[in-house]
Protein backbone atom coordinates (compact mmCIF):
# COMPACT_ATOMS: atom_id res chain seq x y z
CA UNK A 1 25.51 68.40 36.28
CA UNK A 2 28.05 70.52 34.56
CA UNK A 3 27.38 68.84 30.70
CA UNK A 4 23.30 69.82 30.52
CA UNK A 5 23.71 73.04 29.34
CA UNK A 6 26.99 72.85 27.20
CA UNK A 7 25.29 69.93 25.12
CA UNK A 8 23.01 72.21 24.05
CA UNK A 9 25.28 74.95 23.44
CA UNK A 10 27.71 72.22 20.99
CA UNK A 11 24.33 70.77 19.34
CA UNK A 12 24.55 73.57 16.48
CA UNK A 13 28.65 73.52 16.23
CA UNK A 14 29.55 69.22 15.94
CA UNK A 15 27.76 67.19 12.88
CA UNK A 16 26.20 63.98 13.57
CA UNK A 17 28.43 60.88 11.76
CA UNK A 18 26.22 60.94 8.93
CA UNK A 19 26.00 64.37 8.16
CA UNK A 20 29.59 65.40 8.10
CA UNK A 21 33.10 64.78 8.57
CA UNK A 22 35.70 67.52 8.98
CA UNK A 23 38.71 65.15 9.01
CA UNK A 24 37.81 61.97 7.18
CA UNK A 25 40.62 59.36 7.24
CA UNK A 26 43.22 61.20 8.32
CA UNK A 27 45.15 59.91 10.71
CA UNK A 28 45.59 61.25 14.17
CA UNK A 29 47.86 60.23 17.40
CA UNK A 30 46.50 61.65 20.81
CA UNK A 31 48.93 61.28 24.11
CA UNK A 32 47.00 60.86 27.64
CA UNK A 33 43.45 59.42 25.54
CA UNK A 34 41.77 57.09 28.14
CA UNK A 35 40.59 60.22 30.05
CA UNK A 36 39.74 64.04 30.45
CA UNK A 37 40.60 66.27 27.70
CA UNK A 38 42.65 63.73 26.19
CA UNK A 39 39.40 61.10 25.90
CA UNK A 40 37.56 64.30 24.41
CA UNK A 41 40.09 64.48 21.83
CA UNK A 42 39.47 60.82 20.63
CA UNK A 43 36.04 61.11 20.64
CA UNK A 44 35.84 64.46 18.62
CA UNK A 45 38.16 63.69 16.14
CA UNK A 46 36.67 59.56 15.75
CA UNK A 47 33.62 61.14 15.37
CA UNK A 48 34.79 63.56 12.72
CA UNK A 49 36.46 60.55 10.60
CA UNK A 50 39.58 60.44 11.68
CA UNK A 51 41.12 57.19 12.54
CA UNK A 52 42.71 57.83 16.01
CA UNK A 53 45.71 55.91 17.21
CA UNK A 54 45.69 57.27 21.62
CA UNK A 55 47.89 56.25 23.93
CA UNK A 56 48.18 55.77 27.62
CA UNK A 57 49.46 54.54 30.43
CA UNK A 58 46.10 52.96 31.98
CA UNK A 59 46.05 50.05 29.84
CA UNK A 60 42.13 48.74 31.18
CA UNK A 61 40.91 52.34 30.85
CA UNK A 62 42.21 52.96 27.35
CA UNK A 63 41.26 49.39 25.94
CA UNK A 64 37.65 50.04 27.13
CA UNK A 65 37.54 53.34 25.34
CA UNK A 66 38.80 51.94 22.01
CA UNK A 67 35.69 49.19 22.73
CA UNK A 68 33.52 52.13 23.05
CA UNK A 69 34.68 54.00 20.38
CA UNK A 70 35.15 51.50 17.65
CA UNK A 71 31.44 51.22 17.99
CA UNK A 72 31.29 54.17 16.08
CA UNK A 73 34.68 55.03 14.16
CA UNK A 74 38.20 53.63 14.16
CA UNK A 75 40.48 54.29 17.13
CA UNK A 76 43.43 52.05 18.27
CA UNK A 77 44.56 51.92 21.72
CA UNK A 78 48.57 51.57 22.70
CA UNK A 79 49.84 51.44 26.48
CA UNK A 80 52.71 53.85 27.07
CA UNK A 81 54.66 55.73 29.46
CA UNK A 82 55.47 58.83 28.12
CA UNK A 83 58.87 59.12 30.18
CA UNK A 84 60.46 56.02 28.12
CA UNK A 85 61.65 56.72 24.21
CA UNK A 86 61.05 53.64 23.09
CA UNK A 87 57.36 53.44 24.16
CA UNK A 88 57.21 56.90 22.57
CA UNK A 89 58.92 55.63 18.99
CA UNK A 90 56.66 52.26 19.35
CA UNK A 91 53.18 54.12 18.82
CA UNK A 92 54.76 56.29 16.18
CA UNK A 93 56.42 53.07 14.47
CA UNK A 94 53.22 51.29 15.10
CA UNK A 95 50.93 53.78 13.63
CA UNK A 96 52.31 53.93 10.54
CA UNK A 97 52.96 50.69 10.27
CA UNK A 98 49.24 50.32 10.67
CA UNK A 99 48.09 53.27 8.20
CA UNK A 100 50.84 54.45 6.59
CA UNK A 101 50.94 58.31 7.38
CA UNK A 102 50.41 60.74 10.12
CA UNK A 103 48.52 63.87 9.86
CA UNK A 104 48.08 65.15 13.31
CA UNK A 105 49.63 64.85 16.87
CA UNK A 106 47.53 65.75 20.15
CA UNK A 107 50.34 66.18 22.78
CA UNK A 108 47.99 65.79 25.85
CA UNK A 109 49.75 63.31 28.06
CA UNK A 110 50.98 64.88 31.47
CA UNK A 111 50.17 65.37 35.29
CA UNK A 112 49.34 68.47 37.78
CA UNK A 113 51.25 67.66 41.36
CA UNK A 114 49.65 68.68 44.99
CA UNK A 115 49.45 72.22 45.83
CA UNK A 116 52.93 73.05 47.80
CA UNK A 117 55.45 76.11 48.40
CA UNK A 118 58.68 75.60 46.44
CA UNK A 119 60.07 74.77 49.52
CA UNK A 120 58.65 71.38 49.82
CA UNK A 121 59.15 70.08 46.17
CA UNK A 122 61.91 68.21 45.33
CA UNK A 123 64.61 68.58 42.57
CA UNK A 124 63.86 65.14 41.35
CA UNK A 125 59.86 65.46 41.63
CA UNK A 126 61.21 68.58 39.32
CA UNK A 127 62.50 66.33 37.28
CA UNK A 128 60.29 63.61 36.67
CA UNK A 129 57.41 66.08 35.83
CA UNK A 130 58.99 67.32 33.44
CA UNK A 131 59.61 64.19 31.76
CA UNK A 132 55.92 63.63 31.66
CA UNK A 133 55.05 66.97 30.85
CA UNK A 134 57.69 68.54 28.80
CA UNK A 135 60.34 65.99 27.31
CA UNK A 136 57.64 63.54 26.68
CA UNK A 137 55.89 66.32 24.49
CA UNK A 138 59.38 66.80 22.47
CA UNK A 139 60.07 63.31 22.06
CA UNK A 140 56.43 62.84 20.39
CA UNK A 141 57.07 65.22 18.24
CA UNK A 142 60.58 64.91 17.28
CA UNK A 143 59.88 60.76 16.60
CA UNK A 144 56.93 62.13 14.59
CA UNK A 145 58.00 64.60 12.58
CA UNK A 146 59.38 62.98 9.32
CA UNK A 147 56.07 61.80 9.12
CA UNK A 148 54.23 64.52 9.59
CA UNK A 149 56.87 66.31 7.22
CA UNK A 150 55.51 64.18 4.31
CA UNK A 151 51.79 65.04 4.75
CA UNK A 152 52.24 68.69 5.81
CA UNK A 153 50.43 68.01 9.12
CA UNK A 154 50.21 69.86 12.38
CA UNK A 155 51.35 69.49 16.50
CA UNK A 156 48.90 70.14 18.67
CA UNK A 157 49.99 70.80 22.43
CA UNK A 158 47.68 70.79 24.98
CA UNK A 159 49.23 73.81 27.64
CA UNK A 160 47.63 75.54 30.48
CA UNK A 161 45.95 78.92 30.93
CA UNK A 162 48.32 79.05 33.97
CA UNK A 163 51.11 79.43 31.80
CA UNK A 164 50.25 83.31 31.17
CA UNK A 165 48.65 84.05 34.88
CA UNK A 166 50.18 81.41 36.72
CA UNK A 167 48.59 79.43 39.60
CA UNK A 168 49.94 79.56 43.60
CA UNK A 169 51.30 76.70 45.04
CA UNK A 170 52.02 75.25 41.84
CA UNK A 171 55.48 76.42 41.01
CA UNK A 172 56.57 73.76 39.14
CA UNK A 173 53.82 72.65 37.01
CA UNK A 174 53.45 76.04 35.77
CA UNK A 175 57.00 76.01 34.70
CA UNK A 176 55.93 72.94 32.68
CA UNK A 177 53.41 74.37 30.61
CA UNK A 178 55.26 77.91 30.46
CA UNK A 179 57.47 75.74 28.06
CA UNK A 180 55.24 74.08 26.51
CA UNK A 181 53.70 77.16 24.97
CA UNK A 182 57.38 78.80 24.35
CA UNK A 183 58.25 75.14 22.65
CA UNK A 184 55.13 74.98 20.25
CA UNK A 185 56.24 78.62 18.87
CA UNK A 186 59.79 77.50 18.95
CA UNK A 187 58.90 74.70 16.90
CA UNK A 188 56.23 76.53 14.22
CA UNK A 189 59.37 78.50 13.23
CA UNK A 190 61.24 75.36 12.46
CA UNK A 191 58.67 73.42 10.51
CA UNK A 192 56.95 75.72 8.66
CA UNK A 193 59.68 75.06 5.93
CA UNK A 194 57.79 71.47 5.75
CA UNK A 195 54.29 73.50 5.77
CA UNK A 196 53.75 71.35 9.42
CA UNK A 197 52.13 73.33 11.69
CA UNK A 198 52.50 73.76 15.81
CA UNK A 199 50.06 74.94 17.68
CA UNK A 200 48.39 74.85 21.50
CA UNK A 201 45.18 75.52 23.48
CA UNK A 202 45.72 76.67 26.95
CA UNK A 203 42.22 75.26 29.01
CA UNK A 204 41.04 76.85 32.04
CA UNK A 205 38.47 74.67 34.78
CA UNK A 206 37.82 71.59 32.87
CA UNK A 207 35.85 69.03 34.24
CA UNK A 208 37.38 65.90 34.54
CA UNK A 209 38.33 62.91 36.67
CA UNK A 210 41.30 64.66 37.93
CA UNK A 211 38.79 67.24 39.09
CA UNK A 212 36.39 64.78 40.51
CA UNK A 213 39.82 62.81 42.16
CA UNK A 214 40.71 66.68 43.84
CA UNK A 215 37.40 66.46 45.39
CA UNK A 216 37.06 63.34 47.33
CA UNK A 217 38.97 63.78 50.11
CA UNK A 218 36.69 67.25 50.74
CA UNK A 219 33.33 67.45 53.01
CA UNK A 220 29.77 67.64 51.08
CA UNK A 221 29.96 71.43 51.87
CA UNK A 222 33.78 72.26 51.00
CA UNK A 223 33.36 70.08 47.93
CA UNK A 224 30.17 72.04 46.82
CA UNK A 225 32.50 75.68 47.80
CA UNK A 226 35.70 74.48 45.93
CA UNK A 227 33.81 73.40 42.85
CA UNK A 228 31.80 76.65 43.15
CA UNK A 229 35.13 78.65 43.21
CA UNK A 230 36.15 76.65 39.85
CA UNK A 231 32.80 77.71 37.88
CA UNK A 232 32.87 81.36 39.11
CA UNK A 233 36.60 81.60 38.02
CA UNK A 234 35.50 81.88 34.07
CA UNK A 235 32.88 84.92 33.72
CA UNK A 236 30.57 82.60 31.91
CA UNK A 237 30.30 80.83 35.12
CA UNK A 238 30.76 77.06 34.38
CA UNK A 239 33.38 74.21 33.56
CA UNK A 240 35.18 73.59 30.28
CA UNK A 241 34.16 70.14 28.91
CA UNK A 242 36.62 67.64 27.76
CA UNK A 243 34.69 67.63 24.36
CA UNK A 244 34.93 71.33 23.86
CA UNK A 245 38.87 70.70 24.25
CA UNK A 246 38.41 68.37 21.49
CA UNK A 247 36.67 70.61 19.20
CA UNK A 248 39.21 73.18 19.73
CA UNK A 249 41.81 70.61 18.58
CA UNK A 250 39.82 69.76 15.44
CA UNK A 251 39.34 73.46 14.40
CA UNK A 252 43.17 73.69 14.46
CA UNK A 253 43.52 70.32 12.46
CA UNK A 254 41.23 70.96 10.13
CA UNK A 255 39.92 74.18 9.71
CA UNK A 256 42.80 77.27 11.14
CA UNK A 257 45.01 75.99 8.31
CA UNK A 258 46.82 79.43 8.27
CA UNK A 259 47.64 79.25 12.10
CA UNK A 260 50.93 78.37 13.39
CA UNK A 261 52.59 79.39 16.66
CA UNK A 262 49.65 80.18 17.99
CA UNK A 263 48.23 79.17 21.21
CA UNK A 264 43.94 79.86 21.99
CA UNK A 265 42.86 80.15 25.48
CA UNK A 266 39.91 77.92 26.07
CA UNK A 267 39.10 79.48 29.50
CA UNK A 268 35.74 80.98 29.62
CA UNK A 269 37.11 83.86 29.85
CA UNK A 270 38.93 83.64 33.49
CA UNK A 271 41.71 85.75 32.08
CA UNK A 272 39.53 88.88 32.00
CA UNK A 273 38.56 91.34 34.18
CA UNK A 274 39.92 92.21 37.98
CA UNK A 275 40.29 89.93 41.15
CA UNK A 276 41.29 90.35 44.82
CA UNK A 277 45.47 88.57 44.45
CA UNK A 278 47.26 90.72 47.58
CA UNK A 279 48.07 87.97 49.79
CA UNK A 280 47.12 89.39 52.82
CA UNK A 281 43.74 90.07 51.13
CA UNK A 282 42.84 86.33 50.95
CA UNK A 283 43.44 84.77 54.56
């Protein structure tokens, strides 16, 4: 339902297998890949060539995508929980230990809490999101680095468009990907000495099973008005696609080779334009 038309739309911007690849063996490590944007990311970039080392912490879920997806390229699944260093520096020790090099890190891992007022969140909820979604992001990339260093590769950080327009009831996982973006210019200063570049994409409505997850508890007709609400909020009227986030990634692998610090909304344009905010506007 929300892929049809978005198929069509990538047919004449991704090459079939045979025709091309835009990053042939290099070698790429992709947090949170057993789902959403973070599956789209393996799938892209194994179907571009590049042999794909993903990580996650739903060990059934990610072996059954490197099944899927060995069928076709070379990916290599490793469980990990992205709050513990030593899971972090065993899928960097492990992937070179398997290939030799790094070219390219997809920081994607992390976690969006329920919808509350700051009131009712916790200092160590705080806390232990941004272990998932901030420090776990730093420690990939600082345990990564004098790899990437030798191969003049690039960061990739997945962020949120609600880092520049923020979201209500979602105090703290805004703050989250507020420093994500700050952290990936931050660090594009930094590395560019090595020629390693940082950069982000900030996604809008995806669909994905988090999405689909959001929805279940909802009736036929509020789950039909909520998902509504998510299509109309980009002004071309539908979903992001977990592939398109992976496409974005590759362009900034492969192809935006004189971009660093730079973060690319992939929003459908739901940044643009006016909308009713006053709060007594939208009881």
């Amino acid at each position: 339902m929300h892929t049809v038309n978005v198929k069509v739309l990538m047919a004449s911007t991704m090459c079939s297998p045979t025709q091309c690849y835009r990053y042939k063996d290099k070698i790429t490590i992709i947090t949170g890949g057993s789902s959403g944007i973070g599956r789209g990311c393996v799938e892209v970039f194994v179907k571009h060539g590049s042999k794909v080392v993903f990580c996650s912490n739903a060990p059934e879920e990610g072996r059954a995508v490197e099944a899927e997806m060995n069928k076709i390229g070379e990916c290599y699944f490793i469980p990990c929980d992205v709050t513990q260093e030593k899971e972090i520096e065993n899928v960097v020790q492990q992937t070179v230990e398997k290939y030799g090099r790094i070219d390219c890190l997809i920081n994607n891992a992390g976690i969006h809490p329920p919808s509350l007022p700051i009131d009712e969140f916790s200092g160590d909820g705080f806390r232990k999101l941004l272990d998932i979604n901030v420090v776990g992001y730093f420690l990939f990339a600082k345990h990564a680095l004098p790899y990437l260093r030798k191969t003049a590769g690039n960061i990739i950080n997945t962020s949120s468009l609600v880092a520049q327009m923020a979201q209500s009831m979602a105090v703290t996982y805004v703050a989250t990907k507020g420093a994500i973006t700050a952290f990936t210019k931050a660090l594009a200063i930094d590395e560019a000495k090595y020629n390693v570049r940082v950069n982000s994409f900030s996604p809008g409505n995806v669909w994905t099973p988090l999405w689909e997850h959001f929805l279940k508890d909802y009736s036929e007709t509020d789950r039909k008005k909520i998902e509504d609400d998510g299509k109309n909020a980009s002004v071309l009227g539908r979903f992001g696609t977990p592939e398109e986030c992976g496409l974005t990634c590759l362009y900034l692998a492969a192809d935006a080779t004189f971009c660093t610090g730079v973060d690319i909304n992939l929003s459908g344009g739901a940044e643009l334009g006016y909308g009713i905010k006053a709060a007594n506007a939208l009881v």
